[in-house]
N, C-alpha and C. Protein backbone atom coordinates (compact mmCIF):
# COMPACT_ATOMS: atom_id res chain seq x y z
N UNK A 1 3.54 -2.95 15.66
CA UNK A 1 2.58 -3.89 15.11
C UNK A 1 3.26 -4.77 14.07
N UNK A 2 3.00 -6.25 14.26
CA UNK A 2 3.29 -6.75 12.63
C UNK A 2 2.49 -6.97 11.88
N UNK A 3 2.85 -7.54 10.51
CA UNK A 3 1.90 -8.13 9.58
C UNK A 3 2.05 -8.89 9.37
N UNK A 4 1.27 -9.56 8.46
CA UNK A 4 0.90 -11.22 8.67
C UNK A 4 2.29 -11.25 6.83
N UNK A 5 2.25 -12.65 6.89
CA UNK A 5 3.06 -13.14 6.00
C UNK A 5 2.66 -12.51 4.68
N UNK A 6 1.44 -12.34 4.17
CA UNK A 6 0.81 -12.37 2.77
C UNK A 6 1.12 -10.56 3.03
N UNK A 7 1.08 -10.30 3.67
CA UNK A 7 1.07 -8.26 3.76
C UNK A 7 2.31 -7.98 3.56
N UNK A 8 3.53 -8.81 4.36
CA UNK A 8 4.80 -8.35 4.34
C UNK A 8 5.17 -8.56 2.42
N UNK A 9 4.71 -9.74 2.12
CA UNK A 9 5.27 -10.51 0.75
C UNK A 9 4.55 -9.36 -0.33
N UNK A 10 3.71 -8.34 -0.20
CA UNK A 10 2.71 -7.49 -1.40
C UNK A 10 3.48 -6.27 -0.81
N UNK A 11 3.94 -5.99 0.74
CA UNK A 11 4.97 -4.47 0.51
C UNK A 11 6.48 -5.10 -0.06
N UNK A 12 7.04 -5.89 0.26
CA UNK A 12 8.27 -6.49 -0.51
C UNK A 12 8.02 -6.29 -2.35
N UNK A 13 6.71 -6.86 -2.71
CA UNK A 13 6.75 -6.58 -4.36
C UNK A 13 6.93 -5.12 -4.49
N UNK A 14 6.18 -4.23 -3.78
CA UNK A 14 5.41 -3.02 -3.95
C UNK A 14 6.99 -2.59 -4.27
N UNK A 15 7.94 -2.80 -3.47
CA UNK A 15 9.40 -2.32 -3.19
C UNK A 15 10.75 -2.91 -4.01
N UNK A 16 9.87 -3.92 -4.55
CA UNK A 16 10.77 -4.43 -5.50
C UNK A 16 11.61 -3.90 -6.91
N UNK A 17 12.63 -4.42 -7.42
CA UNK A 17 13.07 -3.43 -8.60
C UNK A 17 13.13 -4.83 -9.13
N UNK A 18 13.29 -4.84 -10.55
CA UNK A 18 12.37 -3.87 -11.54
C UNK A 18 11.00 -3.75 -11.01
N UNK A 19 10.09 -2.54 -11.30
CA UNK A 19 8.42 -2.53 -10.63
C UNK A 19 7.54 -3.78 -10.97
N UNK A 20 7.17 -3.90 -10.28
CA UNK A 20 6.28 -5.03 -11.09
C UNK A 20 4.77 -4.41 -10.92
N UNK A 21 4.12 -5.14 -11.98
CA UNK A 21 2.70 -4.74 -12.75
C UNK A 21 1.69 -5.89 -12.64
N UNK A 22 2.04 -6.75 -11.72
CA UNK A 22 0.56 -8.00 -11.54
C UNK A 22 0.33 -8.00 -9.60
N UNK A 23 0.57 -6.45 -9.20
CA UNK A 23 -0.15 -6.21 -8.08
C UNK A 23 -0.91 -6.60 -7.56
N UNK A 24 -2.07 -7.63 -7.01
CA UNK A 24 -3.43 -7.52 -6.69
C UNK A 24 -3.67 -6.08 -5.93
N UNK A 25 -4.75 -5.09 -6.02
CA UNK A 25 -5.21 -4.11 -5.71
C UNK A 25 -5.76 -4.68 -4.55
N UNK A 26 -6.62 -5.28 -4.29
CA UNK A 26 -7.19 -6.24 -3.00
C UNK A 26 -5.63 -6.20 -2.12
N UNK A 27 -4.81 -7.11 -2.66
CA UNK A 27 -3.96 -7.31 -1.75
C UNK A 27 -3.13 -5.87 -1.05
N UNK A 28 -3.02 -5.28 -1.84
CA UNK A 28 -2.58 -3.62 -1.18
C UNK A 28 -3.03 -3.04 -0.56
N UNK A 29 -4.85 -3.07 -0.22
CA UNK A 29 -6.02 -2.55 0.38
C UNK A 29 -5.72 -3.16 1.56
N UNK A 30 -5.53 -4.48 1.50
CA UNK A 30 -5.58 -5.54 2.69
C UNK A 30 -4.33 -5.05 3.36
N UNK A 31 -3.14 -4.92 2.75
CA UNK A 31 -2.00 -3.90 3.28
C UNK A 31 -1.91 -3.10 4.35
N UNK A 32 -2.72 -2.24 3.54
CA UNK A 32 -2.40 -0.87 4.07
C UNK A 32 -3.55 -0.25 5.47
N UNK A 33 -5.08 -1.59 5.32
CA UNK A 33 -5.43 -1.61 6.37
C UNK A 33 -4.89 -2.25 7.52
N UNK A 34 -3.92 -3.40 7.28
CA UNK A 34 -3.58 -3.93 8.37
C UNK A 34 -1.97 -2.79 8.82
N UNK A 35 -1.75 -1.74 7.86
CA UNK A 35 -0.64 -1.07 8.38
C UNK A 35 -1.36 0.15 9.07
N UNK A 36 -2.66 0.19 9.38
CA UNK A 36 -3.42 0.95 9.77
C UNK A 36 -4.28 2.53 9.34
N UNK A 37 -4.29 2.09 7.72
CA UNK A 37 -4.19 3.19 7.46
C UNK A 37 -6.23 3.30 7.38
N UNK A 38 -6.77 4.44 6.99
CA UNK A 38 -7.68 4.68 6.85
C UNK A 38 -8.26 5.00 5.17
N UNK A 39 -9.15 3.92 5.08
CA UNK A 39 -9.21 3.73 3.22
C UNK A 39 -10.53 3.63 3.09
N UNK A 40 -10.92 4.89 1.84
CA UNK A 40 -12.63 5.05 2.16
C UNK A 40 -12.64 5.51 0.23
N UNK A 41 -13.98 5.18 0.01
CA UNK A 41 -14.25 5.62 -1.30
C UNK A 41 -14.27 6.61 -1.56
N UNK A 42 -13.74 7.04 -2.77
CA UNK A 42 -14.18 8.75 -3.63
C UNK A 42 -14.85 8.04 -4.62
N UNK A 43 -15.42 8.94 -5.33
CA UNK A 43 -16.02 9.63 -6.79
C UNK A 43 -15.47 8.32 -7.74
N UNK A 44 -16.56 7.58 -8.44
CA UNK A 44 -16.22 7.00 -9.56
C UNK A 44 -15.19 5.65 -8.71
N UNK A 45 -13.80 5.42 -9.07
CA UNK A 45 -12.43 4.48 -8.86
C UNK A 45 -12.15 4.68 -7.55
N UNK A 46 -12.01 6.43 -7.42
CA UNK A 46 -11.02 6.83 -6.74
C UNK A 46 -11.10 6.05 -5.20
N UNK A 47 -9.99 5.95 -4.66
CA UNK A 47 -9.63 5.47 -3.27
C UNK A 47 -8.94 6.42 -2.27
N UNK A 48 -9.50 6.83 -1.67
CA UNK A 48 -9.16 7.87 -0.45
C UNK A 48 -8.16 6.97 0.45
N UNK A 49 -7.04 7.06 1.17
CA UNK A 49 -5.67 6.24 2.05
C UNK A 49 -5.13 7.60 2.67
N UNK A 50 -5.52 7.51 4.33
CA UNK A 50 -4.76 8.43 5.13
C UNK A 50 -3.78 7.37 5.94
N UNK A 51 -2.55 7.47 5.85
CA UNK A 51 -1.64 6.22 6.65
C UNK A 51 -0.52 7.43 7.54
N UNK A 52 -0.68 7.32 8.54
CA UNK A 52 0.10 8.07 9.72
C UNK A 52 0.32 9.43 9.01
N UNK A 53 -1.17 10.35 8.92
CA UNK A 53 -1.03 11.28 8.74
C UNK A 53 -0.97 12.23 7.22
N UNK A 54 -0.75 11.04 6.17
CA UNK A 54 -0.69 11.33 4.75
C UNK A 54 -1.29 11.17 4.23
N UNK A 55 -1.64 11.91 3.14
CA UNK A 55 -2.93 11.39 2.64
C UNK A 55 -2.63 11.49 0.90
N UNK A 56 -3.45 10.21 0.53
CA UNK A 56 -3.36 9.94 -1.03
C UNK A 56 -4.64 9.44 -1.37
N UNK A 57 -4.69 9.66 -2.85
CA UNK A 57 -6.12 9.12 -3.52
C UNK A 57 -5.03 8.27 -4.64
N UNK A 58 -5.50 7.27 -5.02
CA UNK A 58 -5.65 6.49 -5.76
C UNK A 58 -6.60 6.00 -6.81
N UNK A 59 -6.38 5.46 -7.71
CA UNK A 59 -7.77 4.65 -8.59
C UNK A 59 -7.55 3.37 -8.87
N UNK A 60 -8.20 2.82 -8.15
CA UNK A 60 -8.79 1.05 -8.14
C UNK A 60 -8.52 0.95 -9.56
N UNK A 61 -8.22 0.42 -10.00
CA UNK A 61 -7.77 -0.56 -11.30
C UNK A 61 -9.35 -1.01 -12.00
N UNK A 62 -9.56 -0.66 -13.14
CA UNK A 62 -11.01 -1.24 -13.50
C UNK A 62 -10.94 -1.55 -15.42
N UNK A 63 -11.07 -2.41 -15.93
CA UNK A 63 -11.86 -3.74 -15.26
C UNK A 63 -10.62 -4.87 -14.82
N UNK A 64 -9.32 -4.26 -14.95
CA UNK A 64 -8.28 -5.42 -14.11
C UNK A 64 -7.96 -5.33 -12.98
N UNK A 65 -7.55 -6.53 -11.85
CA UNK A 65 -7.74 -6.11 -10.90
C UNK A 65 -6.05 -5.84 -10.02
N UNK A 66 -5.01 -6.13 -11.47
CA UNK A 66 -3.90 -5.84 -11.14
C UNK A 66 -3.69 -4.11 -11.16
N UNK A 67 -2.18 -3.34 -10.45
CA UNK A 67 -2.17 -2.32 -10.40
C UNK A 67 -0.61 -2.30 -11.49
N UNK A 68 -0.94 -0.84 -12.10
CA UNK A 68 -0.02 -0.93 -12.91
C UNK A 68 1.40 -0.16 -12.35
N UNK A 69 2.13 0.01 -13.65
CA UNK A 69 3.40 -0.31 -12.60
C UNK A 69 3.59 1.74 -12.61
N UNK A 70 3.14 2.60 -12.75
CA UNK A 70 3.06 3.67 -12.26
C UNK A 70 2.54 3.61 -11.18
N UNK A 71 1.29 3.10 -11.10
CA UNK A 71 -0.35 3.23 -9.58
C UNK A 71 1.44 2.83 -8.14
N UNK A 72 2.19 1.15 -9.02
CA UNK A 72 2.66 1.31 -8.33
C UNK A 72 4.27 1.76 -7.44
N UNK A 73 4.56 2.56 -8.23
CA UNK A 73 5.69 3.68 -8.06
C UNK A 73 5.08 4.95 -7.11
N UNK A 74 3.34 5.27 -7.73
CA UNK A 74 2.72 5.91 -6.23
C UNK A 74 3.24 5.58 -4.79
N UNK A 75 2.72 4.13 -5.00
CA UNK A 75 2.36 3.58 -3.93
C UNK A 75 3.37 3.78 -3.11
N UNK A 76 4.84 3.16 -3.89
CA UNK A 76 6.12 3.10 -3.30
C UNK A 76 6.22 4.85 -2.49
N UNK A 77 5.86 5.59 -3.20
CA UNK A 77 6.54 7.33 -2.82
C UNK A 77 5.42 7.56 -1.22
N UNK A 78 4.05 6.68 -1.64
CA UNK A 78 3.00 6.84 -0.54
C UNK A 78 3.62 6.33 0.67
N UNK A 79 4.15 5.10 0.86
CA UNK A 79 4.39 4.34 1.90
C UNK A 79 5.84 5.27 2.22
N UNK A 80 6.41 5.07 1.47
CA UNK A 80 7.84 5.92 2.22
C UNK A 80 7.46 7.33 2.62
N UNK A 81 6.70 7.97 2.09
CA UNK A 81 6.37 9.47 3.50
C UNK A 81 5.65 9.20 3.97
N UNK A 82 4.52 8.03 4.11
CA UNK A 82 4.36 7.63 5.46
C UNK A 82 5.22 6.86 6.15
N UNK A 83 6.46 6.58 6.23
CA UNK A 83 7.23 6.09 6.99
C UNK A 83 7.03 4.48 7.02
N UNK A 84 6.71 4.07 6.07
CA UNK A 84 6.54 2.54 6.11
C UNK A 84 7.46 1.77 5.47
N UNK A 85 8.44 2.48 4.72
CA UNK A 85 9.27 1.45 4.29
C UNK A 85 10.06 0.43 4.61
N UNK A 86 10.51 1.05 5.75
CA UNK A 86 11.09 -0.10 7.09
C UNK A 86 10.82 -0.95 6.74
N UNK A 87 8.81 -1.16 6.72
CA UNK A 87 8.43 -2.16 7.33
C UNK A 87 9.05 -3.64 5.77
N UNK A 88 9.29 -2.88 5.07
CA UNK A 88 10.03 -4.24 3.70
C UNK A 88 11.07 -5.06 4.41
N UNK A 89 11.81 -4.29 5.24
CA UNK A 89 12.80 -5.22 5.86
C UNK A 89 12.70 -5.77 7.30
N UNK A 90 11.84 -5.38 7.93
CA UNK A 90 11.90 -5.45 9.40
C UNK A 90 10.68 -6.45 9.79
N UNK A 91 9.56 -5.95 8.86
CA UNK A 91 8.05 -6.75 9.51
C UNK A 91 7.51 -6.07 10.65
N UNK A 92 8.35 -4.56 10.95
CA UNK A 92 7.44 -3.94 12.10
C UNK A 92 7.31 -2.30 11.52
N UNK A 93 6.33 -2.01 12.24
CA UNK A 93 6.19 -0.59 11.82
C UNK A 93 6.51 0.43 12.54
N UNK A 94 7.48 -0.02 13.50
CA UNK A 94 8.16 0.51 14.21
C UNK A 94 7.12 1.65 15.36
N UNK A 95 5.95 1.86 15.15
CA UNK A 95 5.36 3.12 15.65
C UNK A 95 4.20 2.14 16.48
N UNK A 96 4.41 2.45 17.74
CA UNK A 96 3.77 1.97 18.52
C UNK A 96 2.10 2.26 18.95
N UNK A 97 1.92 3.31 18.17
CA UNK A 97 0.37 3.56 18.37
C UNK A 97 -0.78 3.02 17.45
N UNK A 98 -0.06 2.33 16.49
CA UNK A 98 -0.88 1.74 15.54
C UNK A 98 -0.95 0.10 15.90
């Protein structure tokens, strides 16, 4: 599967060094559904993300709607055991069932 331009350019930040901290949370949501993952509400913030099999909770950013630069060092450890890191350099997710 690929992703569109704006998805590849928010996992490239996500992967970027130094971390960066003006994330859009929207834009990561928008991410990680188009990398197919499954993203449903918890309790209060929290964000439920099963992506090929892994599963993480998160908390939506409130009242900013950037993610900070821990949420995103998660993120980074989330996507690489789900096997998505590839996708920073390639634009594919290499896994054909998604």
């Amino acid at each position: 599967m690929e992703i569109n331009s704006k998805h590849k350019k928010t996992l490239d930040d996500i992967f970027e060094t130094p971390i960066k901290s003006n994330i859009s949370w929207s834009d990561i949501e928008s991410m990680l559904i188009a990398l197919g993952a499954e993203v449903s509400e918890g309790r209060g913030s929290r964000v439920r993300i099963v992506l090929n099999g892994v599963k993480a909770t998160f908390h939506r950013p409130n009242p900013e709607k950037e993610t900070d630069k821990g949420a995103v060092k998660s993120m980074r450890r989330f996507l690489t055991e789900s096997g998505i890191k590839e996708v920073a350099d390639t634009g594919e997710t290499g896994n054909d069932e998604i």
